[in-house]
Structures are given as C-alpha cells and as structure tokens.
Protein backbone atom coordinates (compact mmCIF):
# COMPACT_ATOMS: atom_id res chain seq x y z
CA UNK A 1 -13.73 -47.15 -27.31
CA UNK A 2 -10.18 -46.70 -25.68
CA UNK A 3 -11.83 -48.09 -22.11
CA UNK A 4 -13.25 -51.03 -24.27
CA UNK A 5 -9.80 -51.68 -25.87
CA UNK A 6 -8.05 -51.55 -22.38
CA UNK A 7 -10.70 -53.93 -21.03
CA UNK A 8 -9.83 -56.15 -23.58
CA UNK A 9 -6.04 -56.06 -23.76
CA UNK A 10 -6.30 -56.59 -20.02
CA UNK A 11 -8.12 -59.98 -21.18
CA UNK A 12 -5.82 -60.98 -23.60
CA UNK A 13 -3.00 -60.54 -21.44
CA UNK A 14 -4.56 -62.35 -18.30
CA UNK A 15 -5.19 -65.45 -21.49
CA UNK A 16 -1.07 -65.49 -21.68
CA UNK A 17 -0.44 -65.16 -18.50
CA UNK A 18 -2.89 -68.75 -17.93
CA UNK A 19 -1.38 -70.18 -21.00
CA UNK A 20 2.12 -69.92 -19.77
CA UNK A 21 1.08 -71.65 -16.86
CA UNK A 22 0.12 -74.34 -18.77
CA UNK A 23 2.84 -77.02 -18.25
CA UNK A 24 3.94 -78.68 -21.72
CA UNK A 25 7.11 -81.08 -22.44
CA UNK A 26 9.25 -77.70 -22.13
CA UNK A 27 10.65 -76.49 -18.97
CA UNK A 28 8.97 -72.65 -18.26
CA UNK A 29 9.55 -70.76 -15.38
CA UNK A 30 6.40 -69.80 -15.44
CA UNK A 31 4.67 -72.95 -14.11
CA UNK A 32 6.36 -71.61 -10.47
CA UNK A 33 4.56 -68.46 -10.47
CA UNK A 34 1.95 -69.15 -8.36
CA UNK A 35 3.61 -71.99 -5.92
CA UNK A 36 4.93 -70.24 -2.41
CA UNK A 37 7.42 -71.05 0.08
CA UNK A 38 7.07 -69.66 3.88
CA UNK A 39 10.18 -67.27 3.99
CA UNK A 40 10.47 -65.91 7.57
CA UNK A 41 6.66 -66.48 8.10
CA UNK A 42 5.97 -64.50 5.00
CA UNK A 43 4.05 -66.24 1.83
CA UNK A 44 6.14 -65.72 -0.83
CA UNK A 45 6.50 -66.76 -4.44
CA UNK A 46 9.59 -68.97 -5.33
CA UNK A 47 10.46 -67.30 -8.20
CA UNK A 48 10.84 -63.98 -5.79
CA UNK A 49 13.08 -66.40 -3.50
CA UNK A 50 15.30 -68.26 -6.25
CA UNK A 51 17.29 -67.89 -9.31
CA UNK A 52 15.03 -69.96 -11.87
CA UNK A 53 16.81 -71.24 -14.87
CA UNK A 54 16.45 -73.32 -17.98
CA UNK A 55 20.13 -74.95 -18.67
CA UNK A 56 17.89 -77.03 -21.56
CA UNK A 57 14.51 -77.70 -23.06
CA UNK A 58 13.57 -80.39 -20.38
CA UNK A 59 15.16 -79.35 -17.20
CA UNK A 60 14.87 -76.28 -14.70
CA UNK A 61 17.31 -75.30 -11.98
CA UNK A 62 16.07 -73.50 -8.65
CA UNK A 63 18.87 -71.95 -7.03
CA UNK A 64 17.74 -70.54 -4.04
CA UNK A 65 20.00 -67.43 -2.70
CA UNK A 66 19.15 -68.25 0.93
CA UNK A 67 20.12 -71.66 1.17
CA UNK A 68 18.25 -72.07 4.17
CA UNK A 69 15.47 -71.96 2.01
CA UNK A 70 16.20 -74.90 -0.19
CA UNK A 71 14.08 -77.79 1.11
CA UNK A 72 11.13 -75.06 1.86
CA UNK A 73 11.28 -74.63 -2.05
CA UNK A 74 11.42 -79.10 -2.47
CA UNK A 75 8.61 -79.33 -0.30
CA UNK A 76 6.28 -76.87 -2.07
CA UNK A 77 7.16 -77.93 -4.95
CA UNK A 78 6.76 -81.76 -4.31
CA UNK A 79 3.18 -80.27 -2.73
CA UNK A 80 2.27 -78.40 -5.83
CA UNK A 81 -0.21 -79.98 -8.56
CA UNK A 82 2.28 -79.81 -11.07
CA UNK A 83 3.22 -83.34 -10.65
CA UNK A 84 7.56 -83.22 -10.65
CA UNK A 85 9.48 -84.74 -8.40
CA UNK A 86 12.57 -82.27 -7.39
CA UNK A 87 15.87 -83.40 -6.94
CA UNK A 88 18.09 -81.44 -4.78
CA UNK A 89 22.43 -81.52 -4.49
CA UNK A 90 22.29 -79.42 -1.59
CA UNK A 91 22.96 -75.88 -3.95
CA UNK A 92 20.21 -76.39 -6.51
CA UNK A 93 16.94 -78.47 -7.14
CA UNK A 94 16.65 -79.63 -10.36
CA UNK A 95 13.12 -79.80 -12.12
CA UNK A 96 12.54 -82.81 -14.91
CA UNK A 97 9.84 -82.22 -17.28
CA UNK A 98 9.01 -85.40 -18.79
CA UNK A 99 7.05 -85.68 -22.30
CA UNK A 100 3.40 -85.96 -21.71
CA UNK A 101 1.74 -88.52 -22.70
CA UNK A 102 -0.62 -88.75 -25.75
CA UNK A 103 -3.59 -89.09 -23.03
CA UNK A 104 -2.02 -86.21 -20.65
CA UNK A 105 -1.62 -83.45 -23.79
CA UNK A 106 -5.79 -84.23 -24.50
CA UNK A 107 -6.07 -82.86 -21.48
CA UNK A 108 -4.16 -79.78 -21.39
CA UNK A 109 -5.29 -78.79 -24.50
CA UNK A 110 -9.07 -78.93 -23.28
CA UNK A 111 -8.04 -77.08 -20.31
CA UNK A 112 -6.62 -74.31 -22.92
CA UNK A 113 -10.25 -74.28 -24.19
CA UNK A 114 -11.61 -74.06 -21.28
CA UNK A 115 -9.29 -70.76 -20.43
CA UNK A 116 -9.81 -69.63 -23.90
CA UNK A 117 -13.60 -69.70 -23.60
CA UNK A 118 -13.87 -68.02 -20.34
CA UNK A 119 -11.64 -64.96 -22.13
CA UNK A 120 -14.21 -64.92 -24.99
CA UNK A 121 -16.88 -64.45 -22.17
CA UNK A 122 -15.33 -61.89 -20.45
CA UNK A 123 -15.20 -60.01 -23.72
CA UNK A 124 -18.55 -60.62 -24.48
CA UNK A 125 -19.46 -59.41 -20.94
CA UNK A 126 -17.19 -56.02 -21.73
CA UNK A 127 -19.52 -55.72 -25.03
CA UNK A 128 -22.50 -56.27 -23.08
CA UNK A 129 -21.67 -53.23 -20.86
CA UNK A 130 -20.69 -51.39 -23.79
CA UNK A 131 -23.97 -51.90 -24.91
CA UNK A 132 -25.84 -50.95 -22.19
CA UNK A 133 -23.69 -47.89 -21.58
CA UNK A 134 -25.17 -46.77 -25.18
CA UNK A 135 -28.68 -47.65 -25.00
CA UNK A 136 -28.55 -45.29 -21.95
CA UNK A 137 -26.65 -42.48 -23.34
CA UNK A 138 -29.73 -40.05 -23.48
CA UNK A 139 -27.62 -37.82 -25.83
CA UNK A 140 -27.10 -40.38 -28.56
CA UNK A 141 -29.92 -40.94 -31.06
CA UNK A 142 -31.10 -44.57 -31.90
CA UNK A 143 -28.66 -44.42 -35.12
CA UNK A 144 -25.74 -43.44 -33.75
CA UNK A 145 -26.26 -46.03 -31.07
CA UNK A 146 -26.82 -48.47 -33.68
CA UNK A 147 -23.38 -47.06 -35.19
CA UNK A 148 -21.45 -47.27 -31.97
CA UNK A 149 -22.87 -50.78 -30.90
CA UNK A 150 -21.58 -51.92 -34.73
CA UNK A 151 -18.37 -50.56 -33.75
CA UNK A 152 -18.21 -52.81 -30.27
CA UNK A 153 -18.87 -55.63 -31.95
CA UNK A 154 -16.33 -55.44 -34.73
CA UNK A 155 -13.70 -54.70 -32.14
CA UNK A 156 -15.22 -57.64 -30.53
CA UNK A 157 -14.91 -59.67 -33.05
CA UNK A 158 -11.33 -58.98 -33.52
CA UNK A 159 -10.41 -59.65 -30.42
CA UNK A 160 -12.39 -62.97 -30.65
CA UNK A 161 -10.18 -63.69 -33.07
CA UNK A 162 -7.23 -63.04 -31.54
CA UNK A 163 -8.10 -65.12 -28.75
CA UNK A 164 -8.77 -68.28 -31.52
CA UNK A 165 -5.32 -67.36 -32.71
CA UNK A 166 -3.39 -68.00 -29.33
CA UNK A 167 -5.75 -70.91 -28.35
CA UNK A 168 -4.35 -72.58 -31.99
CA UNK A 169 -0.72 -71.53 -31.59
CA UNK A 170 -1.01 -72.91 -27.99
CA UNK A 171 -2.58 -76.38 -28.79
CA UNK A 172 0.30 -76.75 -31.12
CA UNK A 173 2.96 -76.46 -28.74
CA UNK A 174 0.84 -78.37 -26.44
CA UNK A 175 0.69 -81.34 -28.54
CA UNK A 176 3.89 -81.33 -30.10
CA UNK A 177 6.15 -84.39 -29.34
C-alpha cells in the first residue's frame, strides 16, 4: 500500500504542477517553467536565468542577472505559445496578462479536464497493477486478495476524489473575472 500511495502522490503532484501551468488572468511564474533561452549554447530554463517577479496581480517582471541575456529571454518568450507580448526597458521585460475572454477561459477549463482525466487514468492504471500484483501473489488466498483489491480501490477512490477537488477549485479560478 505505501508504493501505491507514493504512485499516487507522485500523480497528484505532477496534476499541480500542469495546473499551475495553466495561464489564467493572474500573473504566475509558473507559466515560464518550461520556456528556454540558449545561455552560452546551453538550453536553459528562464526562470534558472532571471529574477521572476509579480509587482501585481496582472503583470510579471523578468529581470535577467546577465543582461546580455535580455532579448534571448524577449525572443523566447515572444516564441512561446503563451501568447504575451514582452516589453523590455533595457533592465527588465515586463509580462501583461490580459483577462481572458469568456470564449478563451471555455477553453482552459476543458484543457484542465483534459489534464484531470489523464491523472484519473494513471491512477486507474496504478490500481490495475495493484491488481494484478495480487491475483499473482501465490501466498495470498482468494479472500484476502479480495480484501486487499477492496483496499486499492478505496484508496483509489479517494484519490479520485481528490483529483475532482483540484479540477473544481481550478475551474474556479479559471473562470473568475
């Protein structure tokens, strides 16, 4: 059971880690993450490269501490998916994060389903092997294997739910105004 639980945690935490990537009206550093810059021919993440700050609910600043670096960071940026257009002073690029619209949160929150279902199936797919590990357990008897695979699936099931419970909280703050 504790290999099942750490399976699962591992799940739930890989779920937040998507959902913060998730871009809503609010600035979050974490929609960066995954966006590199070529620093001295290496790939590197931005957020490894620059201070990134939130001075208010709409805005963040990059501030790059090699300079040199700062219209790497504009370009891969302006490159990215995440459709913002940075605006640089020549110290700092500044990030806008306009208000979706009514059309543009729809779709964010299906994509949070989307995430949210393929964490349910990689639980169920943990369960499965559970499962399977049981049925071939030679030393167990068909009861207690009944027991045990009773036990998966009520751990299942509350991790299930706790995966329906940050897919709600999420599509609140996604469509929130």
């Amino acid at each position: 059971m504790a290999d099942i639980t750490a399976q699962m945690d591992k799940t739930i935490e890989n779920l937040k880690h998507n959902f913060a990537k998730v871009r809503t009206g609010r600035a979050n550093a974490n929609v960066l993450a995954d966006i590199t810059v070529d620093y001295y021919g290496v790939a590197t993440p931005i957020t490894q490269v620059a201070a990134v700050k939130a001075p208010e609910a709409h805005m963040l600043m990059v501030e790059p501490w090699d300079k040199a670096l700062l219209n790497a960071i504009v370009k891969a940026i302006s490159a990215s998916d995440l459709g913002i257009t940075p605006s640089s002073d020549g110290t700092v690029i500044r990030l806008p994060f306009p208000a979706p619209t009514e059309e543009r949160r729809r779709e964010l929150v299906k994509e949070c389903r989307e995430l949210a279902e393929q964490a349910k199936v990689a639980i169920r797919n943990i369960r499965r092997d559970a499962n399977n590990k049981l049925d071939r357990d030679e030393d167990l008897t068909e009861d207690d294997v009944r027991r045990e695979q009773a036990k998966v699936q009520k751990h299942t099931d509350t991790y299930v739910a706790k995966i329906d419970e940050l897919l709600k909280v999420k599509e609140a703050e996604v469509m929130e105004i």
